[in-house]
Protein backbone atom coordinates (compact mmCIF):
# COMPACT_ATOMS: atom_id res chain seq x y z
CA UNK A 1 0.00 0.00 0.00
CA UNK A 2 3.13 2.76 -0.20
CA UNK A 3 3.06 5.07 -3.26
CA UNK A 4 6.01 3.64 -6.10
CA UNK A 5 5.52 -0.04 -4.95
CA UNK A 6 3.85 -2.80 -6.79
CA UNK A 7 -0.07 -2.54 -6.49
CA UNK A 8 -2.53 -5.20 -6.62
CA UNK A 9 -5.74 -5.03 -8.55
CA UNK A 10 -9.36 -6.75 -7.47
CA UNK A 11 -8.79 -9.09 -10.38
CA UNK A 12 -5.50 -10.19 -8.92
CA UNK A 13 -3.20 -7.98 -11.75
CA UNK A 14 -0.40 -6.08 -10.94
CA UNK A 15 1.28 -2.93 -11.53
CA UNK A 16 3.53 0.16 -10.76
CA UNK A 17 2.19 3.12 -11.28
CA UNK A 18 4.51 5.82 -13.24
CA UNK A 19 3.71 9.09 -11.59
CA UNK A 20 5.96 10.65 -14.03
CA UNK A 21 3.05 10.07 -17.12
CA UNK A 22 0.41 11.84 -13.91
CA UNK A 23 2.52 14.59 -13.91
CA UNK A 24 3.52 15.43 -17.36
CA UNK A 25 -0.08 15.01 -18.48
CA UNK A 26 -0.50 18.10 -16.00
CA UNK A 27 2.53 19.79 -17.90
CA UNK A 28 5.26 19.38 -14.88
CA UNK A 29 7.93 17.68 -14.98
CA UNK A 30 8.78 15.72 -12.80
CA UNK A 31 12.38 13.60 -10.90
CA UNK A 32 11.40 10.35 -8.80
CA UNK A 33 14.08 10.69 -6.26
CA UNK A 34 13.17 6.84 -5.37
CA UNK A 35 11.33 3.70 -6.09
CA UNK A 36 10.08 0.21 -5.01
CA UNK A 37 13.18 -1.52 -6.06
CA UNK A 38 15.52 0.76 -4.65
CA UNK A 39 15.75 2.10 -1.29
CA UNK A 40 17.58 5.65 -0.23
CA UNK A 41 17.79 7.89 2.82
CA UNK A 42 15.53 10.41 3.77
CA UNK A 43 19.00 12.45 3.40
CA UNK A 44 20.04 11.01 -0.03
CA UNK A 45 16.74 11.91 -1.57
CA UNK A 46 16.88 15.46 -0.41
CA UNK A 47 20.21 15.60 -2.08
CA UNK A 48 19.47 14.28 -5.10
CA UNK A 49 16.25 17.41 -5.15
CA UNK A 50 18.92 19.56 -4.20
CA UNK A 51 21.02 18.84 -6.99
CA UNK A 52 18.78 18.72 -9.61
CA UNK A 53 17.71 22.10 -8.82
CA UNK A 54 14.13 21.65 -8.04
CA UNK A 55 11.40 24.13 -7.50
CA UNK A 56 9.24 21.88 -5.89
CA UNK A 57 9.60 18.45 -4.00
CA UNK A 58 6.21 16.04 -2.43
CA UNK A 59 7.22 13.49 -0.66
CA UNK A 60 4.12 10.76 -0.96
CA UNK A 61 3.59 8.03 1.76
CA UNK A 62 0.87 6.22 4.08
CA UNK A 63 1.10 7.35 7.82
CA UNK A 64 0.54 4.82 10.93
CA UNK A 65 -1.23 5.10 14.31
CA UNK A 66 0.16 2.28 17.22
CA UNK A 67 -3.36 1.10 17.37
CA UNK A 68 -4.98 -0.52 14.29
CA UNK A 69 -8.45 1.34 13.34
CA UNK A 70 -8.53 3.85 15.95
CA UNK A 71 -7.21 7.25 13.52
CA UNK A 72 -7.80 7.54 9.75
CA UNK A 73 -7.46 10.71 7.15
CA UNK A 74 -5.02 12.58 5.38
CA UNK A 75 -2.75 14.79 6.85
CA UNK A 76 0.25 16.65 5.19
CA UNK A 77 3.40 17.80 7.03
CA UNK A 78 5.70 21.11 6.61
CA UNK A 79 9.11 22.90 7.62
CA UNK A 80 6.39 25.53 9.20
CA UNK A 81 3.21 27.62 8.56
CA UNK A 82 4.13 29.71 5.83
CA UNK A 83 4.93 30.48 2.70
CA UNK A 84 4.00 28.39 -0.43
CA UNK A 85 4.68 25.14 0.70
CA UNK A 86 1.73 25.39 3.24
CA UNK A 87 -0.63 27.04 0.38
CA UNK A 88 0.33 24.04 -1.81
CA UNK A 89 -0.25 21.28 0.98
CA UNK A 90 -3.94 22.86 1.85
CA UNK A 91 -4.80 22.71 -1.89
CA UNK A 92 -3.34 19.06 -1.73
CA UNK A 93 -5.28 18.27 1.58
CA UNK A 94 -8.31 19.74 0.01
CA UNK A 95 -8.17 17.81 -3.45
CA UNK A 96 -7.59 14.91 -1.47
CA UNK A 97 -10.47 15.45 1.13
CA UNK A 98 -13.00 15.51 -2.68
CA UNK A 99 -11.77 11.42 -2.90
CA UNK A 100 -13.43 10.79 0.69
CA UNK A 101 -10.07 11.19 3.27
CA UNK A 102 -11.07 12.87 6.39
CA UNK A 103 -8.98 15.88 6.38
CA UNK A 104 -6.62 16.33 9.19
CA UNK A 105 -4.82 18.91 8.62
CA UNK A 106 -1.27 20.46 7.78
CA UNK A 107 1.16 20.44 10.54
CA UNK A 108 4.53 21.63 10.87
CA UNK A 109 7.44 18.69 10.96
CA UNK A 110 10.88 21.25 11.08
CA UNK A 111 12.81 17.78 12.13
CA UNK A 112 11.87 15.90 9.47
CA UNK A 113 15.13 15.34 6.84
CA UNK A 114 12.96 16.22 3.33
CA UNK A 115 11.36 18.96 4.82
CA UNK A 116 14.51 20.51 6.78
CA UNK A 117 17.41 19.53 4.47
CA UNK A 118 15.95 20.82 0.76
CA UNK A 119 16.14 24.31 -0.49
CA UNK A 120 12.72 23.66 -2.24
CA UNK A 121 9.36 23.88 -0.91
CA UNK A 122 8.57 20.80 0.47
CA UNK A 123 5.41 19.10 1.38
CA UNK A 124 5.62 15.18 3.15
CA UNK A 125 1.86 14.18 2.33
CA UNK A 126 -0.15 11.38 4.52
CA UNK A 127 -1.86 9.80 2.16
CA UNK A 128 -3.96 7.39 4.87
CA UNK A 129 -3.22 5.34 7.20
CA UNK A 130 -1.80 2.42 6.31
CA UNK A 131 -3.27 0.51 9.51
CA UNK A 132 -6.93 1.62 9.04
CA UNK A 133 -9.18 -0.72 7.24
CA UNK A 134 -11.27 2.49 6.00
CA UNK A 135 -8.71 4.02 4.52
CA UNK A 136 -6.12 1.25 2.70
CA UNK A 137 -10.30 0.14 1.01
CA UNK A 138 -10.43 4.01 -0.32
CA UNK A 139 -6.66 3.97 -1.21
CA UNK A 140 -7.43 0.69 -3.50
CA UNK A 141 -10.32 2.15 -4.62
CA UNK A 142 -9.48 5.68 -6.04
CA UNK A 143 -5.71 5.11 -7.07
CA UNK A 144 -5.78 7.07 -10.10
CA UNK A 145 -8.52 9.33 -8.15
CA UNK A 146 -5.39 9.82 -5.32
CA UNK A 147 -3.23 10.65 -7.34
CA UNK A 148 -4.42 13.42 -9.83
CA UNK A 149 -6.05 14.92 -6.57
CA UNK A 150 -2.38 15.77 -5.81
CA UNK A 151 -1.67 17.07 -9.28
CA UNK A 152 -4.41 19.09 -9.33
CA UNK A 153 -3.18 20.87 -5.73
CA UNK A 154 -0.18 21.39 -7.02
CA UNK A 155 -1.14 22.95 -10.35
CA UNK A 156 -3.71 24.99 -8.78
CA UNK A 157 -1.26 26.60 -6.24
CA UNK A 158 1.48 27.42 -8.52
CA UNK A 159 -1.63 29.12 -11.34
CA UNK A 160 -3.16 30.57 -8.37
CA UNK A 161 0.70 32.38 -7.97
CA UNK A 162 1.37 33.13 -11.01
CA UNK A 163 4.51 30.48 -10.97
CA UNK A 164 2.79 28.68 -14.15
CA UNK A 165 0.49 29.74 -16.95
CA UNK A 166 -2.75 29.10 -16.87
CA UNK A 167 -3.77 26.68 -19.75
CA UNK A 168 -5.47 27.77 -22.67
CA UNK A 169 -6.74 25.19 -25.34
CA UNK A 170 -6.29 26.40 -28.81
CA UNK A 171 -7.76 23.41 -30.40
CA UNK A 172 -8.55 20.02 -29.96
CA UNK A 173 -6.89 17.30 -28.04
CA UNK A 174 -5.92 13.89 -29.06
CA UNK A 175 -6.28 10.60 -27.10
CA UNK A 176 -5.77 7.31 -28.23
CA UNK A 177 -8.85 4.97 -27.12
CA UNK A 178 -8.35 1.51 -26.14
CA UNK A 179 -11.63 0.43 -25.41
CA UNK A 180 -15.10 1.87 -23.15
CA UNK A 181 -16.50 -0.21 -20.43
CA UNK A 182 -19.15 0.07 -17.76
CA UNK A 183 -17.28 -2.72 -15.36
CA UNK A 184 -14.26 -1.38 -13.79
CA UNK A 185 -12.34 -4.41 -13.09
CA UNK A 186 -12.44 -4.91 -17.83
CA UNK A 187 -11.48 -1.06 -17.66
CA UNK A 188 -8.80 -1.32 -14.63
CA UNK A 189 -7.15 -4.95 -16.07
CA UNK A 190 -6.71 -3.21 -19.29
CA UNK A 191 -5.58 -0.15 -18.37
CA UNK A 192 -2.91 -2.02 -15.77
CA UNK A 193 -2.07 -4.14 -19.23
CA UNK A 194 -0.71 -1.03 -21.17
CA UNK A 195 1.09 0.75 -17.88
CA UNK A 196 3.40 -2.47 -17.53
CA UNK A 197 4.06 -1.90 -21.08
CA UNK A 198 5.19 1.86 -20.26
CA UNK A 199 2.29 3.31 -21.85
CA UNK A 200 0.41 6.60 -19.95
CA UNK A 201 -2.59 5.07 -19.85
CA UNK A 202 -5.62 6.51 -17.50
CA UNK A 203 -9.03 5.83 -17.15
CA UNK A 204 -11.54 8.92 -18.49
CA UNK A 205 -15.34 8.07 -16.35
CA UNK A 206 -16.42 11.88 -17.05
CA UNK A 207 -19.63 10.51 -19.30
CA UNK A 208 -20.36 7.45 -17.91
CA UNK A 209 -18.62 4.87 -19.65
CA UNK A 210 -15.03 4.13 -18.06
CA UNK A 211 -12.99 4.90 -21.05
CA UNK A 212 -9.02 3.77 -21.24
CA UNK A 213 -7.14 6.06 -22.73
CA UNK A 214 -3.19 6.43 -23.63
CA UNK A 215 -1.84 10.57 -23.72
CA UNK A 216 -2.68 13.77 -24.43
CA UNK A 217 -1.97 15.23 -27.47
CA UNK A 218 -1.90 18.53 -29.18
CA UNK A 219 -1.80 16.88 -32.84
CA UNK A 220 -2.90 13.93 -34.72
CA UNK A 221 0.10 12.85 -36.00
CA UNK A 222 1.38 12.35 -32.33
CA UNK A 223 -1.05 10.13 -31.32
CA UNK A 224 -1.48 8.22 -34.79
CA UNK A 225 2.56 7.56 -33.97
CA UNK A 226 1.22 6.31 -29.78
CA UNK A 227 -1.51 4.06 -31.51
């Protein structure tokens, strides 16, 4: 159940999601500073954001309470109170509250390593707790729903300041279809299917079919080349 490792479908599939595809399709680019089959130091990941000259780091992962099913909600941490970082982790909190967390709050951390030791904003975000039966069945649930809730705080904050543009469509976008379903265990197994073949596939459900789709594109040559 952590963010970057291997997740297991209802149907019994597998996959790892690649946040990097979430994030581009949101125009940001983004540097995984770890993953499921490697394992760094708080301190070696804030060094590696450090280096690469970052504007922004979020540190995803599940919190934990010493007694099973007595806490659950979201709750994202900060160096302190101020500034853009706590803007951005409302606006995450908030997103994420829309999915059905109970929202807990943003608290300042200043001992924390990711928080203390990068020269970035830096938000450490609670995603659930990983010992509460309410939350890890939401968590499996809205995956996809999880994670653009973060994108979208995190674009909104940086529009809202003026740190991005605000984006204006000029013409059509192009998606490549892969099928429409109304079960979401077809839609999830085949969308899983393409994203352990690399592809940025997502699941559209904004007119009531559950649509898998592969990118976003500004022309039809690009996605005649994806298909």
């Amino acid at each position: 159940h952590k963010f970057g490792t291997v997740f297991q479908t209802p149907d019994g599939a597998s996959y790892t999601p690649n946040w990097a595809d979430v994030a581009k399709a949101y125009g940001i680019e983004s540097i995984r500073c770890s993953s499921a089959e490697e394992f760094k130091p708080a301190m070696e990941k804030a060094m590696e954001a450090n280096q690469a000259g970052a504007d922004l780091i979020i540190s995803i992962h599940r919190n934990s309470f010493p007694t099973d099913n007595e806490v659950s909600g979201l709750q994202s941490l900060v160096y302190d109170l101020s500034g853009l970082k706590l803007e951005i982790a409302e606006a995450i909190n908030e997103e994420l509250a829309t999915v059905g967390f109970v929202d807990l709050g943003v608290k300042a951390r200043p001992n924390l390593v990711v928080l203390k030791r990068t020269r970035m904003p830096a938000v450490l975000v609670e995603a659930g707790f990983i010992n509460s039966d309410t939350d890890n069945m939401l968590f499996d649930q809205s995956f996809d729903d999880i994670a653009l809730a973060i994108a979208d705080g995190i674009l909104d904050t940086l529009q809202r300041n003026g740190l991005v543009e605000e984006s204006v469509q000029t013409g059509p976008d192009y998606r490549v279809q892969t099928g429409a379903f109304r079960s979401r265990a077809y839609a999830e197994r085949l969308r899983n299917e393409l994203l352990e073949q690399d592809f940025p596939a997502y699941i559209d459900d904004s007119d009531g079919f559950l649509r898998v789709q592969v990118g976003i594109f500004d022309s039809l040559d690009e996605a005649a080349d994806m298909e």
